[in-house]
Protein backbone atom coordinates (compact mmCIF):
# COMPACT_ATOMS: atom_id res chain seq x y z
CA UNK A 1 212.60 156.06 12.23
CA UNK A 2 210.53 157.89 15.29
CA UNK A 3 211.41 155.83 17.91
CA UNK A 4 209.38 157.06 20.29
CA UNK A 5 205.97 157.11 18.15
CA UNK A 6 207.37 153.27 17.55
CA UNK A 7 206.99 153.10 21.02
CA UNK A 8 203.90 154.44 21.81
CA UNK A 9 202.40 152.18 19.12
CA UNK A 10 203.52 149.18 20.19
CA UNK A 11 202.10 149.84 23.81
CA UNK A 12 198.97 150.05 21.85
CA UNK A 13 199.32 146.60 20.77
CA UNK A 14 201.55 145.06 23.51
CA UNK A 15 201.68 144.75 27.00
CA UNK A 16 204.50 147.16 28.47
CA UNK A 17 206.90 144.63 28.76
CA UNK A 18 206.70 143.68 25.58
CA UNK A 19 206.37 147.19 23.74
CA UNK A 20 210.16 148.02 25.57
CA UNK A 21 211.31 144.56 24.47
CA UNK A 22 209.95 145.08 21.08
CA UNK A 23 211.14 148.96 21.49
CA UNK A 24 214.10 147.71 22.37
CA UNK A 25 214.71 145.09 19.63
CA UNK A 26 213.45 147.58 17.04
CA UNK A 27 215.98 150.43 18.22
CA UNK A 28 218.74 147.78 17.99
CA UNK A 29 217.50 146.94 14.19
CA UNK A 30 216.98 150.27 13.19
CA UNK A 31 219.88 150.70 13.72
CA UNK A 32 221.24 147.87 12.27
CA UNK A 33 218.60 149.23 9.30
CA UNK A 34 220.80 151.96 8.96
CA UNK A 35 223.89 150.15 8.68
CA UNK A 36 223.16 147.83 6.47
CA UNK A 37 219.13 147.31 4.97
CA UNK A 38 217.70 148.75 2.45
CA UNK A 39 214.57 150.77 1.87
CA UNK A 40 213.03 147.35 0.58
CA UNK A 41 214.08 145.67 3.25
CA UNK A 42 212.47 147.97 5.88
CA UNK A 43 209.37 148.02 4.22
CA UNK A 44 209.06 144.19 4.25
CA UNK A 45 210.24 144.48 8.12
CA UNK A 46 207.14 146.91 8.61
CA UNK A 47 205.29 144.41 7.28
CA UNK A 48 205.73 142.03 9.11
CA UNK A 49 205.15 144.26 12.30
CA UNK A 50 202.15 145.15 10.99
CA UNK A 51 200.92 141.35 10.37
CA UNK A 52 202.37 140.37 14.12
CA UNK A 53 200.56 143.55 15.87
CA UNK A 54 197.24 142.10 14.17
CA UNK A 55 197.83 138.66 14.62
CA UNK A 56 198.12 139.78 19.02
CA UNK A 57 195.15 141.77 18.26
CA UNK A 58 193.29 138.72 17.11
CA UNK A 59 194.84 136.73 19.58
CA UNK A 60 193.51 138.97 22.17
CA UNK A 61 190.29 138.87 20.67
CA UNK A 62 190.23 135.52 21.08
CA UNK A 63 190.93 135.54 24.31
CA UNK A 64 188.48 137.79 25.42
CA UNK A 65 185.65 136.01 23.81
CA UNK A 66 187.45 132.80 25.40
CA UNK A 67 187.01 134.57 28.49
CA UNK A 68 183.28 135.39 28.19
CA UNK A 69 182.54 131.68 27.14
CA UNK A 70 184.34 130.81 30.65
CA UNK A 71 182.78 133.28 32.59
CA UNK A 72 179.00 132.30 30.58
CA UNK A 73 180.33 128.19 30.95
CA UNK A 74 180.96 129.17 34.94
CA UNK A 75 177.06 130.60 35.95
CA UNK A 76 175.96 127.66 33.70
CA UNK A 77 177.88 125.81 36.06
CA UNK A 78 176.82 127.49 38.94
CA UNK A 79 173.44 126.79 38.04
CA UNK A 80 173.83 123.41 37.23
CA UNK A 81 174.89 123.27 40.76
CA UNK A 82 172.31 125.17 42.17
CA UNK A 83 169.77 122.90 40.42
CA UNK A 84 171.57 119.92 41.53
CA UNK A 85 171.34 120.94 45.28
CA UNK A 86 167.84 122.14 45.01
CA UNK A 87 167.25 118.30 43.42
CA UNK A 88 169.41 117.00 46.28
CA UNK A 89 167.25 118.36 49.19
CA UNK A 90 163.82 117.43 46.40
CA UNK A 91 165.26 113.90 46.80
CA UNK A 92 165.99 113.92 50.27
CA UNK A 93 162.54 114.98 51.13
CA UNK A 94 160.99 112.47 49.18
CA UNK A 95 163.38 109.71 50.72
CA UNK A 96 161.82 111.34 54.45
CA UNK A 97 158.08 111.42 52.65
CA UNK A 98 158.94 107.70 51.49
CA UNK A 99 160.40 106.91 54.72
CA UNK A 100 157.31 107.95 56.57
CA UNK A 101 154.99 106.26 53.90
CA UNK A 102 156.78 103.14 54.44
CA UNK A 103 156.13 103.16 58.59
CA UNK A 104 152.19 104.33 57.91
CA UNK A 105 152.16 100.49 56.06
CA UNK A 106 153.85 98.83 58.23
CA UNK A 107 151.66 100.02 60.90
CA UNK A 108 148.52 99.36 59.17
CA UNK A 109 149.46 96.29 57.62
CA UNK A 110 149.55 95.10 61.48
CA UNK A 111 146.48 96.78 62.52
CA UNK A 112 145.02 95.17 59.09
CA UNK A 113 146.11 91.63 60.48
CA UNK A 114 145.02 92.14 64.18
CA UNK A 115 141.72 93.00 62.18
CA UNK A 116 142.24 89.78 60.39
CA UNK A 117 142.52 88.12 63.42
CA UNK A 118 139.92 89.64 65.52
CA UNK A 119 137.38 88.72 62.33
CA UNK A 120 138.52 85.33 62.66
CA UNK A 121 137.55 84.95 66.46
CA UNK A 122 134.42 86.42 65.77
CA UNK A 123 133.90 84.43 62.51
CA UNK A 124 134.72 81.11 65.04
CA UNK A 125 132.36 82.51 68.14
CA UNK A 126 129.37 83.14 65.26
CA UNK A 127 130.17 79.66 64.04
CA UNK A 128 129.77 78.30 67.41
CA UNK A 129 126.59 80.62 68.39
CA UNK A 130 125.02 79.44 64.95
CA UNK A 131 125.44 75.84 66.26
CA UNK A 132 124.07 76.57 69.64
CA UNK A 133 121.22 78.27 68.28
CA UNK A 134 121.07 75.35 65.59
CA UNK A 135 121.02 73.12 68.51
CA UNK A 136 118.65 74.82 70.46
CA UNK A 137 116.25 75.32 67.75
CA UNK A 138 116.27 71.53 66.71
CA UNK A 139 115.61 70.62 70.65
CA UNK A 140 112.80 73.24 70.03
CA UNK A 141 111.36 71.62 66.89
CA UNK A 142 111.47 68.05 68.60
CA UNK A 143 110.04 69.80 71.67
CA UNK A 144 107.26 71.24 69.39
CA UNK A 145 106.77 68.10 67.47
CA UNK A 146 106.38 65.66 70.71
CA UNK A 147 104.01 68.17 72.10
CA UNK A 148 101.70 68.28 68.81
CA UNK A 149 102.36 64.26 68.23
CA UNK A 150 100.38 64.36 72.11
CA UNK A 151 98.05 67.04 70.73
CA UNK A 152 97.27 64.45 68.02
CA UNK A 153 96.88 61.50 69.60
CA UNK A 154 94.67 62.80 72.45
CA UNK A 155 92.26 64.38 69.53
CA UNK A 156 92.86 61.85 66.62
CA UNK A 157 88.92 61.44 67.04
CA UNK A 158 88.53 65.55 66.59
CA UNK A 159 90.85 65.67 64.18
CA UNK A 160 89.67 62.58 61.90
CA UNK A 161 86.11 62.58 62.73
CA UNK A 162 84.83 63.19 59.88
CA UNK A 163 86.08 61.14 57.66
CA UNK A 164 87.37 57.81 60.46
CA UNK A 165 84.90 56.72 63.22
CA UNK A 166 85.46 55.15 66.14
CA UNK A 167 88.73 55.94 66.15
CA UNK A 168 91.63 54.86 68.87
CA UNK A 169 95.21 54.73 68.95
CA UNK A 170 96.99 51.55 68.59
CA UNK A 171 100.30 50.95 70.55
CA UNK A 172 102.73 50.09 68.16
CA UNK A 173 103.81 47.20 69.94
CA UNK A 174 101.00 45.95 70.36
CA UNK A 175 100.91 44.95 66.39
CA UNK A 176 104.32 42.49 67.01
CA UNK A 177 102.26 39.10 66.64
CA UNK A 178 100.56 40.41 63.82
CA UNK A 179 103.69 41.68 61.71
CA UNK A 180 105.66 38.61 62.51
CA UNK A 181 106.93 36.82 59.29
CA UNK A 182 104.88 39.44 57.17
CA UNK A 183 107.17 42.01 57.65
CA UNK A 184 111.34 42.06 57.89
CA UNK A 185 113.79 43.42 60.81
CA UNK A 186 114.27 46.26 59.16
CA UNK A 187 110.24 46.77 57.60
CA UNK A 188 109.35 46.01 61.07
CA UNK A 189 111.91 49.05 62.67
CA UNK A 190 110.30 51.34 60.26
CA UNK A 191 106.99 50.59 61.17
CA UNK A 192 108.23 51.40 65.11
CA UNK A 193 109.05 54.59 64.56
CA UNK A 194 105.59 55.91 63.01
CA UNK A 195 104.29 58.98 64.88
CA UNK A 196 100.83 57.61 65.25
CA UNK A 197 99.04 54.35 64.09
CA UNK A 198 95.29 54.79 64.05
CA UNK A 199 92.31 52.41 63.57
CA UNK A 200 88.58 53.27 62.79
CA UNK A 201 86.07 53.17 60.51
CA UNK A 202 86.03 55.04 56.94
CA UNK A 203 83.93 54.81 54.10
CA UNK A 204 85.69 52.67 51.14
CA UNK A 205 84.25 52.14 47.88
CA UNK A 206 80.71 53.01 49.35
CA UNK A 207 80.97 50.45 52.63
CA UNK A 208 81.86 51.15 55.42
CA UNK A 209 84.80 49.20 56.77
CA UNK A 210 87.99 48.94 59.47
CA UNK A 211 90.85 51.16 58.13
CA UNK A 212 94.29 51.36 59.91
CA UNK A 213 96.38 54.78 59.32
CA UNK A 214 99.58 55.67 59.81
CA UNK A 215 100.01 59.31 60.37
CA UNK A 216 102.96 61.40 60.58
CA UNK A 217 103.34 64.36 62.52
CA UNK A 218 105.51 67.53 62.44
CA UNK A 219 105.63 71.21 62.90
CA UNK A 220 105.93 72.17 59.41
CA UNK A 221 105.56 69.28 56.55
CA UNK A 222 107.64 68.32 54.13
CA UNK A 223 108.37 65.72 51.70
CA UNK A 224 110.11 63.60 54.04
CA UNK A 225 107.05 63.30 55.96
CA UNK A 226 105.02 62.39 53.06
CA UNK A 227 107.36 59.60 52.03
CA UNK A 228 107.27 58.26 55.36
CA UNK A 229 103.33 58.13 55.75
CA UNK A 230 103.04 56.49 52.14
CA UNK A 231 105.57 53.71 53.26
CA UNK A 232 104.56 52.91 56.74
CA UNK A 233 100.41 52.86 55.39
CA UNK A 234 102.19 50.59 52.59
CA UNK A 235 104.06 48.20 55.36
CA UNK A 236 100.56 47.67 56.97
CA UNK A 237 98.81 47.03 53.45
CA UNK A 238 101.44 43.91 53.83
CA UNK A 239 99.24 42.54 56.19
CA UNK A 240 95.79 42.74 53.97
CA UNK A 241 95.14 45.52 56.38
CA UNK A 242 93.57 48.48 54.69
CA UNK A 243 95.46 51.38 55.60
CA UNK A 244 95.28 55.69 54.54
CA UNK A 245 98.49 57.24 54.92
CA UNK A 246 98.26 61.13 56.84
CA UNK A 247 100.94 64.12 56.89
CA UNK A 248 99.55 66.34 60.25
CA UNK A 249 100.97 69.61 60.82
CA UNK A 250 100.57 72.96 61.40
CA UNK A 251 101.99 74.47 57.76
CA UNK A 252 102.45 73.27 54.80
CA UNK A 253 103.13 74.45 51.37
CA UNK A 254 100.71 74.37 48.44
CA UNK A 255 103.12 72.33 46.34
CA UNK A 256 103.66 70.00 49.03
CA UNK A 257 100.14 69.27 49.27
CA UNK A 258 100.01 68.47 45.54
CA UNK A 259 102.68 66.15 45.56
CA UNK A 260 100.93 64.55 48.75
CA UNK A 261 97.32 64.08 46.47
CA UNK A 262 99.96 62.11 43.87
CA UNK A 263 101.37 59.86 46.47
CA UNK A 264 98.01 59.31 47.80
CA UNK A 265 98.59 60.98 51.39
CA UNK A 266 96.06 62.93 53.31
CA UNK A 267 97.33 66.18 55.01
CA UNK A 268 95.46 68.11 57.79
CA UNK A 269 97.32 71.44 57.58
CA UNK A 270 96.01 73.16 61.05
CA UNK A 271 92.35 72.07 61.14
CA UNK A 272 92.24 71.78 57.44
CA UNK A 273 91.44 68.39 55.44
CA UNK A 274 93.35 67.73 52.36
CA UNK A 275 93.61 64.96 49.56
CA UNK A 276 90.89 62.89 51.10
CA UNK A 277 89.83 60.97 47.96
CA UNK A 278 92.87 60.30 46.93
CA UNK A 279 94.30 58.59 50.44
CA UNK A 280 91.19 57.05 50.77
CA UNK A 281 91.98 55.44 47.21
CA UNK A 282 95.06 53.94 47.92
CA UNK A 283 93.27 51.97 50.50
């Protein structure tokens, strides 16, 4: 056996260490060979050389595509990490952005409720202006009223002169001895409070003949002061008086002065004579 080309092979498969080992080994069995195997037993020897130098050949292989997994496993790695960091500072950011976010709400959740608050004290001061001017513009209504109640009773004569003749005013107290037992405490209190009571002469049922009428006066008419006109003309009827109830005012609706004509109630709407027929029928 060629030692030597033994050698060199078994570098080829082996690290150094291991060819002179093997070198080594295979020197002392050669010799050994010569001492006592046979050809047969040589061969089957170079056999199994053969098989071991391919199996480390494999084996190295192996490793070396081992080797290339790790090294491919390590930059997925390193990637992995890279992606992790660059998610890390992603999330960090969006904890700052979040962060921020959070202080813009706090700060105009309480600008939102000083807002609140603020509406609220000018919700309470336009409450309290509404009533003033409320206030004020009932004093101005009463104002108005008293001053065209005068209006009225200095011209009832202009006013009614047409259809009442002769026509005064009569003080309302002046009609206690005449009410008394005909009408009751409360009747009576209602009758006090009419606007104007009137007496004169109208035309009823072709004579001529003294008719009372109780007139009521405001601003702008409304049912109210056609109720109260029918009833107070109806609490002097009592009496066997013949009385025309009279809505005065300066405006009132053409609806109103329908339902008026139904109830029997005159209304002079600002110079204007309405439902004369019918008042004068309820007589």
């Amino acid at each position: 056996m060629n030692t030597f080309k033994l050698y060199e092979q078994l570098r080829a498969a082996f690290p150094k260490e291991s060819a002179e080992a093997l070198g080594h080994v295979f020197s002392e069995v050669t010799e050994e060979i010569h001492n006592t195997v046979t050809k047969q037993d040589f061969a089957e020897l170079k056999t199994a050389v053969r098989d071991l130098t391919e199996a480390q050949k494999r084996t190295e292989e192996r490793a070396g595509s081992l080797e290339a997994a790790m090294e491919k496993l390590a930059l997925a790695q390193q990637r992995t990490e890279e992606r992790v960091s660059s998610l890390g500072a992603a999330v960090e950011k969006l904890a700052e952005a979040q962060k921020r976010t959070e202080e813009r709400l706090s700060s105009l959740e309480a600008a939102v409720e000083k807002l609140a608050e603020a509406q609220q004290r000018t919700e309470a001061a336009l409450k309290e202006l509404i009533k003033r001017v409320d206030v004020h513009g009932q004093r101005l209504a009463k104002l108005d009223g008293r001053t065209l109640e005068s209006q009225f009773r200095e011209k009832a004569s202009a006013y009614l002169g047409t259809v009442l003749r002769r026509t005064r005013v009569v003080p309302v107290g002046d009609l206690g001895d005449d009410f008394e037992g005909v009408l009751t405490p409360d009747e009576w209190l209602d009758l006090t409070r009419s606007d104007v009571i009137l007496r004169g002469r109208a035309e009823v049922g072709g004579q001529r003949c003294e008719v009372y009428a109780a007139v009521e006066v405001s601003v702008t008419l409304d049912a109210s002061d056609v109720a109260r006109a029918a009833r107070r003309a109806g609490l002097l009827r009592k009496k066997g008086w013949r009385a025309i109830a009279v809505a005065a005012g300066e405006h009132a609706e053409a609806e109103l002065i329908a339902l008026a004509a139904k109830a029997g109630v005159a209304i002079l709407q600002d110079g204007q004579q309405f439902n004369w027929p019918e008042a004068l029928a309820a007589v």
